[in-house]
Protein backbone atom coordinates (compact mmCIF):
# COMPACT_ATOMS: atom_id res chain seq x y z
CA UNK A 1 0.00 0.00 0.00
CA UNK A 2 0.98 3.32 -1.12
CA UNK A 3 1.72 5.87 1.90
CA UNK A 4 0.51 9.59 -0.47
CA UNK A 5 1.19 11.19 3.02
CA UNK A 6 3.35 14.09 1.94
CA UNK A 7 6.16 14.44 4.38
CA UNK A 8 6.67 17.70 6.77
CA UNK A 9 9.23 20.54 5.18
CA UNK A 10 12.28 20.95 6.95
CA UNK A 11 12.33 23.53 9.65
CA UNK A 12 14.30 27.07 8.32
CA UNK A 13 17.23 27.34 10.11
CA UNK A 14 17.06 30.20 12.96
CA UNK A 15 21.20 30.67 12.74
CA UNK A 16 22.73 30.46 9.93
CA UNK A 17 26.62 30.56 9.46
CA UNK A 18 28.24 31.08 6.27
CA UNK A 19 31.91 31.59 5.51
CA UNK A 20 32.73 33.27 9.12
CA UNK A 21 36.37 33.87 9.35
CA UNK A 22 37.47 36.14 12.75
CA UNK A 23 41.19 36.99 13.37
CA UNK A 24 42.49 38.76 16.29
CA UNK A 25 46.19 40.48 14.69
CA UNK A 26 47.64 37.52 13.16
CA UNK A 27 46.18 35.36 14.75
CA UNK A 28 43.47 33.35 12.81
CA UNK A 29 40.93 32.08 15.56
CA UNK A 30 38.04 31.36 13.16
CA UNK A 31 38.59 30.10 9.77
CA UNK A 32 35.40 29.19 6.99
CA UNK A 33 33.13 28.42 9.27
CA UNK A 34 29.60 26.86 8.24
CA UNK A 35 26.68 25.78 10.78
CA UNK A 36 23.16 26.01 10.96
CA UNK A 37 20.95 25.74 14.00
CA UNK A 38 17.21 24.68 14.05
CA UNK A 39 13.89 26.15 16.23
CA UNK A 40 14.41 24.06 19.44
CA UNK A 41 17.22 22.59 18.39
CA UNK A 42 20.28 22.08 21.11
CA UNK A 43 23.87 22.75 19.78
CA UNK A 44 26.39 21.57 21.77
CA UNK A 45 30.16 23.02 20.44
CA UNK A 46 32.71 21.18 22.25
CA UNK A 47 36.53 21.29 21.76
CA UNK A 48 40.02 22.23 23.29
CA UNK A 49 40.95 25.44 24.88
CA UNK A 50 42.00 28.34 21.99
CA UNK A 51 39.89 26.02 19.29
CA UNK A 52 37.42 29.27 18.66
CA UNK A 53 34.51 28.08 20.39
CA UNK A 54 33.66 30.81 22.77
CA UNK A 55 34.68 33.77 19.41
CA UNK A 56 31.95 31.41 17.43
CA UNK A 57 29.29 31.94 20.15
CA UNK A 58 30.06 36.02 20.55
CA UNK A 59 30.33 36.30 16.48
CA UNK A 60 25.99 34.48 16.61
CA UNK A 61 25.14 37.90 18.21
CA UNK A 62 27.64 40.15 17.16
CA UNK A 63 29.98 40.98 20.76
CA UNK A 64 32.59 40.06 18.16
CA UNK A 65 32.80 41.18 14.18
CA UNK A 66 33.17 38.95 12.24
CA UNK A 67 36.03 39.96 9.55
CA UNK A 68 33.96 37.72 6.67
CA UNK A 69 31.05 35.93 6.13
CA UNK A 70 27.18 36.25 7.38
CA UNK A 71 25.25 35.16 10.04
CA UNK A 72 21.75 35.27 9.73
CA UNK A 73 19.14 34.89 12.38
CA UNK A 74 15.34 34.80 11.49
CA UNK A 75 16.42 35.12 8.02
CA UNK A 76 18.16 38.62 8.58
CA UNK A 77 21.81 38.86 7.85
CA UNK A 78 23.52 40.77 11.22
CA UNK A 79 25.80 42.41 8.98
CA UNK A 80 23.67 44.15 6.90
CA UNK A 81 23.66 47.79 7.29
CA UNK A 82 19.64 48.02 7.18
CA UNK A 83 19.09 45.56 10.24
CA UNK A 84 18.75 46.71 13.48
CA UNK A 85 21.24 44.94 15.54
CA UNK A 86 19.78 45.86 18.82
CA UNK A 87 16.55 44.79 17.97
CA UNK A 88 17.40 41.34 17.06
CA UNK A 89 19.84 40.94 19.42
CA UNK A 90 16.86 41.22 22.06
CA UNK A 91 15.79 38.08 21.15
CA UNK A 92 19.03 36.34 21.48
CA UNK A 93 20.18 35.73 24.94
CA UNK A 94 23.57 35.34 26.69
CA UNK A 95 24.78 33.41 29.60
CA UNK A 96 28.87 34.00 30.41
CA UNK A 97 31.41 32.32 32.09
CA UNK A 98 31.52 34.90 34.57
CA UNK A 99 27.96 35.62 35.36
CA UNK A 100 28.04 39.14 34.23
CA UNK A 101 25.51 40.49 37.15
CA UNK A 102 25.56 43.95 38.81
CA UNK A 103 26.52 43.50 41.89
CA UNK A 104 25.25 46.66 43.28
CA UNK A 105 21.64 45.67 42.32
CA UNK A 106 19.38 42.86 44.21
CA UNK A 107 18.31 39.60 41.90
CA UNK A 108 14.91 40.86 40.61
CA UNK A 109 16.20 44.35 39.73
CA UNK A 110 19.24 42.44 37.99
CA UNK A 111 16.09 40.79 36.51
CA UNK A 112 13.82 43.87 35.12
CA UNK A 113 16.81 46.40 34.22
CA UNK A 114 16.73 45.19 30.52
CA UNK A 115 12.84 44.51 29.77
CA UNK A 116 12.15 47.25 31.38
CA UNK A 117 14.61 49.81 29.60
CA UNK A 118 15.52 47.82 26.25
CA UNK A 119 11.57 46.69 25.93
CA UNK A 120 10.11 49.56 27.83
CA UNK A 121 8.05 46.75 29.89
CA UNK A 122 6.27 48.30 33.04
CA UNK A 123 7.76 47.42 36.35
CA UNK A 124 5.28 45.51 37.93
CA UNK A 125 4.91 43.43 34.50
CA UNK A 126 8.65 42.96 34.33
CA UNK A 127 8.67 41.88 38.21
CA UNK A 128 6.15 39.62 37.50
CA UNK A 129 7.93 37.76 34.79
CA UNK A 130 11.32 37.99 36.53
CA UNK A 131 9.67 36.14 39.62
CA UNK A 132 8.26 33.45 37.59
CA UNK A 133 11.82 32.95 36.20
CA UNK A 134 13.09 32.86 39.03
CA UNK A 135 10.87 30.60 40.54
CA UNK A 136 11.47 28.01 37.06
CA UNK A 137 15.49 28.17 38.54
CA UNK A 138 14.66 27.71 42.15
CA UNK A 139 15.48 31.25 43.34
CA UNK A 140 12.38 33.01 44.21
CA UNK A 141 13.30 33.45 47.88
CA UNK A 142 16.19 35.15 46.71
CA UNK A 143 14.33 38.07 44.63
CA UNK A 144 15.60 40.55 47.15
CA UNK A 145 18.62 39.50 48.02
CA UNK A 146 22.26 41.53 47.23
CA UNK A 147 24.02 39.50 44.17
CA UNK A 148 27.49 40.17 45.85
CA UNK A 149 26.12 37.52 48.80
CA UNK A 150 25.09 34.04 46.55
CA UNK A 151 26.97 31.18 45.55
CA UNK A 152 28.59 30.46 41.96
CA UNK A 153 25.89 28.65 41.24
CA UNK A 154 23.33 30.81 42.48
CA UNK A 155 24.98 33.89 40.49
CA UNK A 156 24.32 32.00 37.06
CA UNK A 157 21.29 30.55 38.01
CA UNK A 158 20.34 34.40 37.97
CA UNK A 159 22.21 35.04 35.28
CA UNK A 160 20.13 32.39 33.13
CA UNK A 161 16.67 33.77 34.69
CA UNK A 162 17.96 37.19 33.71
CA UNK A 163 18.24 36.20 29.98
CA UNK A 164 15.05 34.83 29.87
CA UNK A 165 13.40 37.51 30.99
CA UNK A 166 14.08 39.16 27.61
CA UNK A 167 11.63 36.37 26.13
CA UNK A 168 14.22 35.17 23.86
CA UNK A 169 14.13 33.27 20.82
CA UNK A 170 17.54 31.92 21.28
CA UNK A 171 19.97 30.95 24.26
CA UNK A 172 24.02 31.35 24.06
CA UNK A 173 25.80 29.71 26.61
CA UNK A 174 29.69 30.42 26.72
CA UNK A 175 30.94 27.76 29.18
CA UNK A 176 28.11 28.54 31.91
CA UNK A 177 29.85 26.15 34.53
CA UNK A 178 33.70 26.32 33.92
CA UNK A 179 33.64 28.75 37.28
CA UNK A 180 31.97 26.92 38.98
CA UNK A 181 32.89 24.99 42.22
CA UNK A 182 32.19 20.75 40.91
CA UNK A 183 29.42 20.21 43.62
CA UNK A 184 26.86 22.65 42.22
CA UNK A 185 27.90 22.44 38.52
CA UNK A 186 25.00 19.59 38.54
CA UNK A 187 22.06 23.08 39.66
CA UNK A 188 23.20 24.54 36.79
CA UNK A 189 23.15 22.11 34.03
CA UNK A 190 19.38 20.78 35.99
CA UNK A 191 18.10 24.01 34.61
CA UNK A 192 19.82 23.77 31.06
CA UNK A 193 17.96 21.10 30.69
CA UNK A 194 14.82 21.89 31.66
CA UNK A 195 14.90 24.58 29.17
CA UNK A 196 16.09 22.10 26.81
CA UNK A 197 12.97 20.05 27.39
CA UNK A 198 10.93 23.25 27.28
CA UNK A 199 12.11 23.42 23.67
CA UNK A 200 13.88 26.35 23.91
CA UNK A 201 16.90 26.77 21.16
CA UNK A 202 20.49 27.01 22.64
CA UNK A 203 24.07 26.76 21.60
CA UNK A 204 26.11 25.61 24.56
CA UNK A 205 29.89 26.04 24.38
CA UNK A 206 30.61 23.84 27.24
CA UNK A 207 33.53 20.96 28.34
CA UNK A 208 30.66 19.03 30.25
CA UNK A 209 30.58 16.05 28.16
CA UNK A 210 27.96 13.87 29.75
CA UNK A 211 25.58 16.95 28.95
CA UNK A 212 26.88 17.65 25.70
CA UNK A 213 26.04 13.72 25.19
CA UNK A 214 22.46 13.14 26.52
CA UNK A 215 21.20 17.00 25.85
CA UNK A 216 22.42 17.99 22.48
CA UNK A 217 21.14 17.39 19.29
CA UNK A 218 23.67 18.29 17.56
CA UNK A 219 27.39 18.51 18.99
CA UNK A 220 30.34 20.44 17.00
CA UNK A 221 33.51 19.42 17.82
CA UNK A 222 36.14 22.62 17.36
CA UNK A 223 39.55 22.25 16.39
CA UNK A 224 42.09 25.03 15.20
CA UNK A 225 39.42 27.40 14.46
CA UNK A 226 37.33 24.86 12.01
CA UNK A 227 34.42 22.53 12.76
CA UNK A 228 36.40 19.76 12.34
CA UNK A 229 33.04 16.97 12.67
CA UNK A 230 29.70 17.18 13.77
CA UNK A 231 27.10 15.16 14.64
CA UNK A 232 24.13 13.58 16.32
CA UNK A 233 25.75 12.87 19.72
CA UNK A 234 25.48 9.01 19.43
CA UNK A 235 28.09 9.57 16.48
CA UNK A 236 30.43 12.26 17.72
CA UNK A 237 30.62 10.13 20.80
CA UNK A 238 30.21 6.53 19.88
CA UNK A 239 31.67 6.56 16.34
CA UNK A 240 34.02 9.59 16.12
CA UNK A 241 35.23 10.03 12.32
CA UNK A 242 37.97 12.95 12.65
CA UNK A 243 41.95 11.50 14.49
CA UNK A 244 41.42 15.01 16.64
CA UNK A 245 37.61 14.12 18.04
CA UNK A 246 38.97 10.75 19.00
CA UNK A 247 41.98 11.95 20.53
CA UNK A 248 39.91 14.64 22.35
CA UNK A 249 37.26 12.13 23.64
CA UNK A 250 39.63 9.25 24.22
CA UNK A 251 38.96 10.17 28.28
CA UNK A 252 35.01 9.82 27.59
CA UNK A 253 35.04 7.04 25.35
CA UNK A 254 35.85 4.82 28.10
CA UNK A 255 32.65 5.52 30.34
């Protein structure tokens, strides 16, 4: 029997990445670099230290310039002189290594400084959102509470509420827990993937492997300033192709 069921188009990429090259002097950090990423999709780009991961993830929304190539986000090119950077860039959050908060500021106001000047959102609407954030990461008894006196993981825990309070599209994560003391790395990833299984779309730059494996649906494996391989994870990590992703996961292949 003939199945006439016609089959469901492909989703259009939300990032696109053509071409990007980045150099820093004469030194050549990103070289020809292609990648798309997909409406709830989960990019995980892992790789040594210096391979151009975190420049890739700052180049997506434009905290670095590219020197060629495009990146295009809902379809709009960043580099075109006719988009409005700022505009898109609202719908792209950012989660750093270094949390990035104010520490002279109290969670929720940390919280409602962006919606409410970027997005001109009323106070009491942008409280309202930053407490259920909050709440999602476990940190509504903190609302009030100085930044300056919580834990690493409490700091990016914030820091990820924070981002989403912008109602993003997309999520950047630039190696979220590599501060972070190993006994509450675990909080942090918890609520990575909770947004992961709210279907929210994030590119993680991360050297937590065991997330990289069971979260992603894609992982990128960096080397030199190329994408070297990439994969579903069951490949990268089971059946690596490339001499450098073997030699890089040799440690992990074991478990």
């Amino acid at each position: 029997m003939t199945d006439n069921t016609a089959s469901a188009p492909a989703a259009e990429p939300m990032v696109r990445i053509e071409g990007l090259r980045k150099s820093f002097g004469s030194l050549e950090v990103l070289r020809d670099i292609n990648m798309t990423v997909t409406p709830g999709g989960v990019v995980t780009i892992i790789g040594a230290s210096g391979s151009g991961k975190s420049t890739l993830l700052r180049c997506i929304n434009l905290l670095e310039t590219p020197d060629a190539g495009h990146v295009w986000f809902h379809g709009a090119d960043l580099a075109a002189e006719h988009v409005d950077v700022n505009r898109l860039r609202e719908k792209i959050g950012m989660v750093f290594q270094g949390f990035n908060l104010f520490n002279n500021m109290n969670v929720l106001d940390n919280c409602t400084l962006a919606p409410v000047t970027l997005k001109k959102m009323r106070k009491d609407e942008a409280e309202r959102v930053a407490m259920e954030h909050l709440d999602a990461v476990g940190l509504a008894d903190f609302a009030r509470a100085n930044v300056a006196n919580l834990s690493g993981g409490q700091k990016q825990r914030v820091a990820i509420a924070r981002a989403l309070c912008m109602q993003p599209d997309l999520m950047l994560f630039d190696e979220p827990t590599s501060a972070l003391d190993p006994e509450i790395v675990g909080e942090v990833l918890e609520v990575m993937r909770g947004l992961a299984r709210d279907g929210m779309t994030m590119v993680v730059v991360t050297h937590e492997m065991a997330f990289a494996k069971t979260v992603s649906d894609r992982v990128v494996f960096m080397d030199k300033g190329v994408i070297a391989e990439e994969g579903a994870p069951a490949q990268i990590f089971g059946a690596p192709k490339h001499p450098r992703t073997r030699e890089f996961l040799a440690r992990y292949l074991e478990d």
